[in-house]
PDB file of N, CA and C in Angstrom:
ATOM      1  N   UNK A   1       0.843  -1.173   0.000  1.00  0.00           N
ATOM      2  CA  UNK A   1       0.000   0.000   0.000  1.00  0.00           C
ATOM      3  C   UNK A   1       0.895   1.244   0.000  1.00  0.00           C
ATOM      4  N   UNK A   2       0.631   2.364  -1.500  1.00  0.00           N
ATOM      5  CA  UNK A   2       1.288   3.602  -0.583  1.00  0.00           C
ATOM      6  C   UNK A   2       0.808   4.694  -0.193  1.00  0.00           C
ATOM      7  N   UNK A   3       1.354   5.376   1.139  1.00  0.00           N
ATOM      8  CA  UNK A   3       0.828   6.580   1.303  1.00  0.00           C
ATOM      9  C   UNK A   3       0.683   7.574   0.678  1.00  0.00           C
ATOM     10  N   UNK A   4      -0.024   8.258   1.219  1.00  0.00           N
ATOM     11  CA  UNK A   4      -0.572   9.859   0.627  1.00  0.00           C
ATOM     12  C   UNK A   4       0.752  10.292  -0.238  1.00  0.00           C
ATOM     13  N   UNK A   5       1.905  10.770   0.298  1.00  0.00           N
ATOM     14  CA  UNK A   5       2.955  11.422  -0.223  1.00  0.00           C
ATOM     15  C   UNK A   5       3.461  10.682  -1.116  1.00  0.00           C
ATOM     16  N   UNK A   6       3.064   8.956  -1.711  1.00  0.00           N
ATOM     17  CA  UNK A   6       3.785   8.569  -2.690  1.00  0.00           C
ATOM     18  C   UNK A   6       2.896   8.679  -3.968  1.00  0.00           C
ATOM     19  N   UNK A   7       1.600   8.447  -3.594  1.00  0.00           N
ATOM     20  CA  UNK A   7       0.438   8.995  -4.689  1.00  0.00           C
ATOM     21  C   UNK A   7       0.354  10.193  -5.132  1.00  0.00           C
ATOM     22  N   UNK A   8       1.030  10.938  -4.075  1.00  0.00           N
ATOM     23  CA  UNK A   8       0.793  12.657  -4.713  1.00  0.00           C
ATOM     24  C   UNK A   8       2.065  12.422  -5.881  1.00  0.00           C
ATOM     25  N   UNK A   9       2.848  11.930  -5.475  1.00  0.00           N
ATOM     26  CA  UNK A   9       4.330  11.934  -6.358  1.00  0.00           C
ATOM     27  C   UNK A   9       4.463  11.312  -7.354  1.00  0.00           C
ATOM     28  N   UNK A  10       3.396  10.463  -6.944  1.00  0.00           N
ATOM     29  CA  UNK A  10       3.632   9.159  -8.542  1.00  0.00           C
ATOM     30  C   UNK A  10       2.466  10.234  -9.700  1.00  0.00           C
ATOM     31  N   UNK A  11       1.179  10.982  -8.771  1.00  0.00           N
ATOM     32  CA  UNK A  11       0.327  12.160  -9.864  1.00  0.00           C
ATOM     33  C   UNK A  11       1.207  12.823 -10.270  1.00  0.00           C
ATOM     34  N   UNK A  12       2.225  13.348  -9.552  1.00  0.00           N
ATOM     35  CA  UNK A  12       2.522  14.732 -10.335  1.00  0.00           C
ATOM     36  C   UNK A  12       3.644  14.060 -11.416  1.00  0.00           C
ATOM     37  N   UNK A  13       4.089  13.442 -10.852  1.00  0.00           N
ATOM     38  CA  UNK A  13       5.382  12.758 -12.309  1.00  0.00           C
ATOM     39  C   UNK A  13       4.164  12.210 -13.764  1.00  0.00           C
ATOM     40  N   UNK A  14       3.318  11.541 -13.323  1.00  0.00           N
ATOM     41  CA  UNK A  14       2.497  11.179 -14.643  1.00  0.00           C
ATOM     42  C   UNK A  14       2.497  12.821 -15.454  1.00  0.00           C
ATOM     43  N   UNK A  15       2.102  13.156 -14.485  1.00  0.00           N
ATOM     44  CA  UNK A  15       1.593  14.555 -14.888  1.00  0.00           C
ATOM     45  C   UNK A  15       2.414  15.015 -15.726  1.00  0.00           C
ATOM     46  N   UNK A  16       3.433  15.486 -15.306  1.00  0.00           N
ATOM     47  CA  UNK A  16       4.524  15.997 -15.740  1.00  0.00           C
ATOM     48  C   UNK A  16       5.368  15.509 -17.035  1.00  0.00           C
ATOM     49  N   UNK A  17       5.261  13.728 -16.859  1.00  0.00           N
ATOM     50  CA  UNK A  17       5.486  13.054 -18.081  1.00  0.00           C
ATOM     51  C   UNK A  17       4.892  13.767 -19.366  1.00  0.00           C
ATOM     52  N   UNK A  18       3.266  13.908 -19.036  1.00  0.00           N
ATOM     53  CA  UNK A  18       2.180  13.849 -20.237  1.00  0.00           C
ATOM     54  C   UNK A  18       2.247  15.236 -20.493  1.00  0.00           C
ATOM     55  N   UNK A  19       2.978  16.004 -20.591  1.00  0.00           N
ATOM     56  CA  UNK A  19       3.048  17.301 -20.949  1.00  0.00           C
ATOM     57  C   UNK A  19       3.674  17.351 -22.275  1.00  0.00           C
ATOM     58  N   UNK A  20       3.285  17.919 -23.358  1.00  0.00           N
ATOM     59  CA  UNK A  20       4.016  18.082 -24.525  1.00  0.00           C
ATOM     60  C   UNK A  20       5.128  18.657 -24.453  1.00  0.00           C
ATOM     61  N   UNK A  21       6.374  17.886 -25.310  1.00  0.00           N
ATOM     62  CA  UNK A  21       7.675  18.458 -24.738  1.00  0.00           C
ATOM     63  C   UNK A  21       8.037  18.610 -23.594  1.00  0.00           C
ATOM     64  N   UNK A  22       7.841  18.025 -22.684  1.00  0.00           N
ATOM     65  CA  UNK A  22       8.547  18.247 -20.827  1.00  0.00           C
ATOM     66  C   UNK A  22       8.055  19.477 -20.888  1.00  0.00           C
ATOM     67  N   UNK A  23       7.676  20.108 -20.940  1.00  0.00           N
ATOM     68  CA  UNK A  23       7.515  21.567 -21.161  1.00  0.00           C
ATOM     69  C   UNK A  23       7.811  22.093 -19.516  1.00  0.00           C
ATOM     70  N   UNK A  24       7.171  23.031 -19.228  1.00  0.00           N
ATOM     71  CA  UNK A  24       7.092  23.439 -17.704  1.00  0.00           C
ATOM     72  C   UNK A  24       5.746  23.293 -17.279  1.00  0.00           C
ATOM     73  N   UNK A  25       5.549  23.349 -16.053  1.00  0.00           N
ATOM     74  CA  UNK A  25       4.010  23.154 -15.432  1.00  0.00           C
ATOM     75  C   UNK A  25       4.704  24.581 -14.144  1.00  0.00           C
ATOM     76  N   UNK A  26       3.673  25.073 -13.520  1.00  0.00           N
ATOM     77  CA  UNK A  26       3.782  25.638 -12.545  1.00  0.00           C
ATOM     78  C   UNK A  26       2.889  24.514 -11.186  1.00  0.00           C
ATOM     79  N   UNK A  27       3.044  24.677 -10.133  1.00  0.00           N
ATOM     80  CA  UNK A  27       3.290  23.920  -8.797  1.00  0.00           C
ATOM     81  C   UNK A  27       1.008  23.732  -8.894  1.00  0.00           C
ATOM     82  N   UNK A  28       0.738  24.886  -9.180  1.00  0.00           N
ATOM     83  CA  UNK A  28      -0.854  24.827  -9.105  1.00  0.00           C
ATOM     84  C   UNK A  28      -1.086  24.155  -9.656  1.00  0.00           C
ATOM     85  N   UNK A  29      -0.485  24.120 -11.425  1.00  0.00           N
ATOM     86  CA  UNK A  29      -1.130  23.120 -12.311  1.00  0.00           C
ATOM     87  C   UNK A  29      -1.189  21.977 -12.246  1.00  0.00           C
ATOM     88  N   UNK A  30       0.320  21.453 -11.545  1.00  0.00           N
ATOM     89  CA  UNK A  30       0.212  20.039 -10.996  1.00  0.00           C
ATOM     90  C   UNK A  30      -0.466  19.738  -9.984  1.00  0.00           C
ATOM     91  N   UNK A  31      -0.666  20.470  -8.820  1.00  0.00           N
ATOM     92  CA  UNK A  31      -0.995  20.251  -7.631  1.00  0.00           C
ATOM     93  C   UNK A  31      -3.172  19.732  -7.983  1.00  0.00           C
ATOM     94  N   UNK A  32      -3.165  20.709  -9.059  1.00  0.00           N
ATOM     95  CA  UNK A  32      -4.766  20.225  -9.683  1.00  0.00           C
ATOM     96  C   UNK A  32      -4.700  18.879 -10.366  1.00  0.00           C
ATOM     97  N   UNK A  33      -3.746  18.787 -11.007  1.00  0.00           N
ATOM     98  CA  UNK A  33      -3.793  17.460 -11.645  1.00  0.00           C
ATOM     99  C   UNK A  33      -3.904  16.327 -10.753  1.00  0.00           C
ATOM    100  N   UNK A  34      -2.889  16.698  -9.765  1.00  0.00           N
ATOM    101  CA  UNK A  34      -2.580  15.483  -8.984  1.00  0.00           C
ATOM    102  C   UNK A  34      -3.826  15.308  -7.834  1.00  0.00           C
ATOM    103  N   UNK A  35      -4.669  16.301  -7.823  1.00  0.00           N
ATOM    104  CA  UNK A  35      -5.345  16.613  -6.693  1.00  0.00           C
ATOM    105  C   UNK A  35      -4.999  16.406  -5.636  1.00  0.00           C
ATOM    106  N   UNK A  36      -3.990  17.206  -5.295  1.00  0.00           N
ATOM    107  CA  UNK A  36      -3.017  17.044  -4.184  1.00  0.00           C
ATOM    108  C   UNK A  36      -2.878  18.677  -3.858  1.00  0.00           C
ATOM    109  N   UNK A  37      -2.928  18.933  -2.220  1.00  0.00           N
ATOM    110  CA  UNK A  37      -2.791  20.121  -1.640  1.00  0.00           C
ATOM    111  C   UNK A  37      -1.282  20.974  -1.859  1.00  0.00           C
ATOM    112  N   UNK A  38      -1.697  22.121  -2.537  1.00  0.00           N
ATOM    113  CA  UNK A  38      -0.790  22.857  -2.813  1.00  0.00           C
ATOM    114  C   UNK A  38       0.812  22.642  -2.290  1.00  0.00           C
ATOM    115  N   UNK A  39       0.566  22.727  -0.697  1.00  0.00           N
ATOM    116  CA  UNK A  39       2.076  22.941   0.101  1.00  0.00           C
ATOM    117  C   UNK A  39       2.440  21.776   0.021  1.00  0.00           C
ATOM    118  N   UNK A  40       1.537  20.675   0.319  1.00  0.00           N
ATOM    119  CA  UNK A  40       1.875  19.546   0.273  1.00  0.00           C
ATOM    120  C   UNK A  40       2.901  18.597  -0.792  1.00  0.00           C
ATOM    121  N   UNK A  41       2.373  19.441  -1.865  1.00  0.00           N
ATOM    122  CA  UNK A  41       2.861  18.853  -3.237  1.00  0.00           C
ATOM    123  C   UNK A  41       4.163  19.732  -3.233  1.00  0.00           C
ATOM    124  N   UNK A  42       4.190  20.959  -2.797  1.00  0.00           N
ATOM    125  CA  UNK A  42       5.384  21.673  -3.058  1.00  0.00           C
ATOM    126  C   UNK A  42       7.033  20.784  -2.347  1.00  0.00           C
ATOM    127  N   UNK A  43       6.131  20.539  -1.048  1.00  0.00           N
ATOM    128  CA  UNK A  43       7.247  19.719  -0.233  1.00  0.00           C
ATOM    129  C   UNK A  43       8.329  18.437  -0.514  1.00  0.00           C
ATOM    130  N   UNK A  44       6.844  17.503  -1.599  1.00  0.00           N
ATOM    131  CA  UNK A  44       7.071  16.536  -2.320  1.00  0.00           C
ATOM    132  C   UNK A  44       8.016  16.784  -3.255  1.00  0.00           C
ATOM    133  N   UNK A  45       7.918  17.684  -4.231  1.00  0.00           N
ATOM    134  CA  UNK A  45       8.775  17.905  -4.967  1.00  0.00           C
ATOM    135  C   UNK A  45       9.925  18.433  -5.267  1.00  0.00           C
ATOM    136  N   UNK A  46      10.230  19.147  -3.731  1.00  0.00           N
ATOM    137  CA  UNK A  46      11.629  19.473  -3.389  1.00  0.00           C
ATOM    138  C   UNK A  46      11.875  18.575  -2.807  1.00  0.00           C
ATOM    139  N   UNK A  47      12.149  17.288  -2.805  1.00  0.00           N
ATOM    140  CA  UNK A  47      12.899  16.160  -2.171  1.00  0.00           C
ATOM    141  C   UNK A  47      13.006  15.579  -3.504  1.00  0.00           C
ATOM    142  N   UNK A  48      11.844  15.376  -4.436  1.00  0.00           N
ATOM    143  CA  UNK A  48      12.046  14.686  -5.490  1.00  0.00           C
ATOM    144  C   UNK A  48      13.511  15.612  -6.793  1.00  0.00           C
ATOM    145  N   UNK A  49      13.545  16.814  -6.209  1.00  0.00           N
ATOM    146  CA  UNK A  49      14.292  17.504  -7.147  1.00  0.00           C
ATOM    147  C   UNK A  49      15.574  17.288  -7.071  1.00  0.00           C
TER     148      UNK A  49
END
């Protein structure tokens, strides 16, 4: 089973995958995609960086 913080991480990387050209996303756009709370997701992704 994974927790909250690995589902938010595994959304926002899909996410991020499916973007034309890697392009850029800003932190909201993912954080909607992933439906994952703003700060929350921010936190996630400075560890993932």
């Amino acid at each position: 089973m994974l927790s909250n913080r690995s589902r938010y991480a595994l959304r926002a990387m899909v996410h991020l995958a499916g973007l034309p050209g890697g392009g850029p996303a800003t932190i909201a756009e993912i954080a909607d995609a992933a439906a994952a709370p703003r700060k929350f997701l921010e936190a996630i992704l400075l560890d993932l960086r």
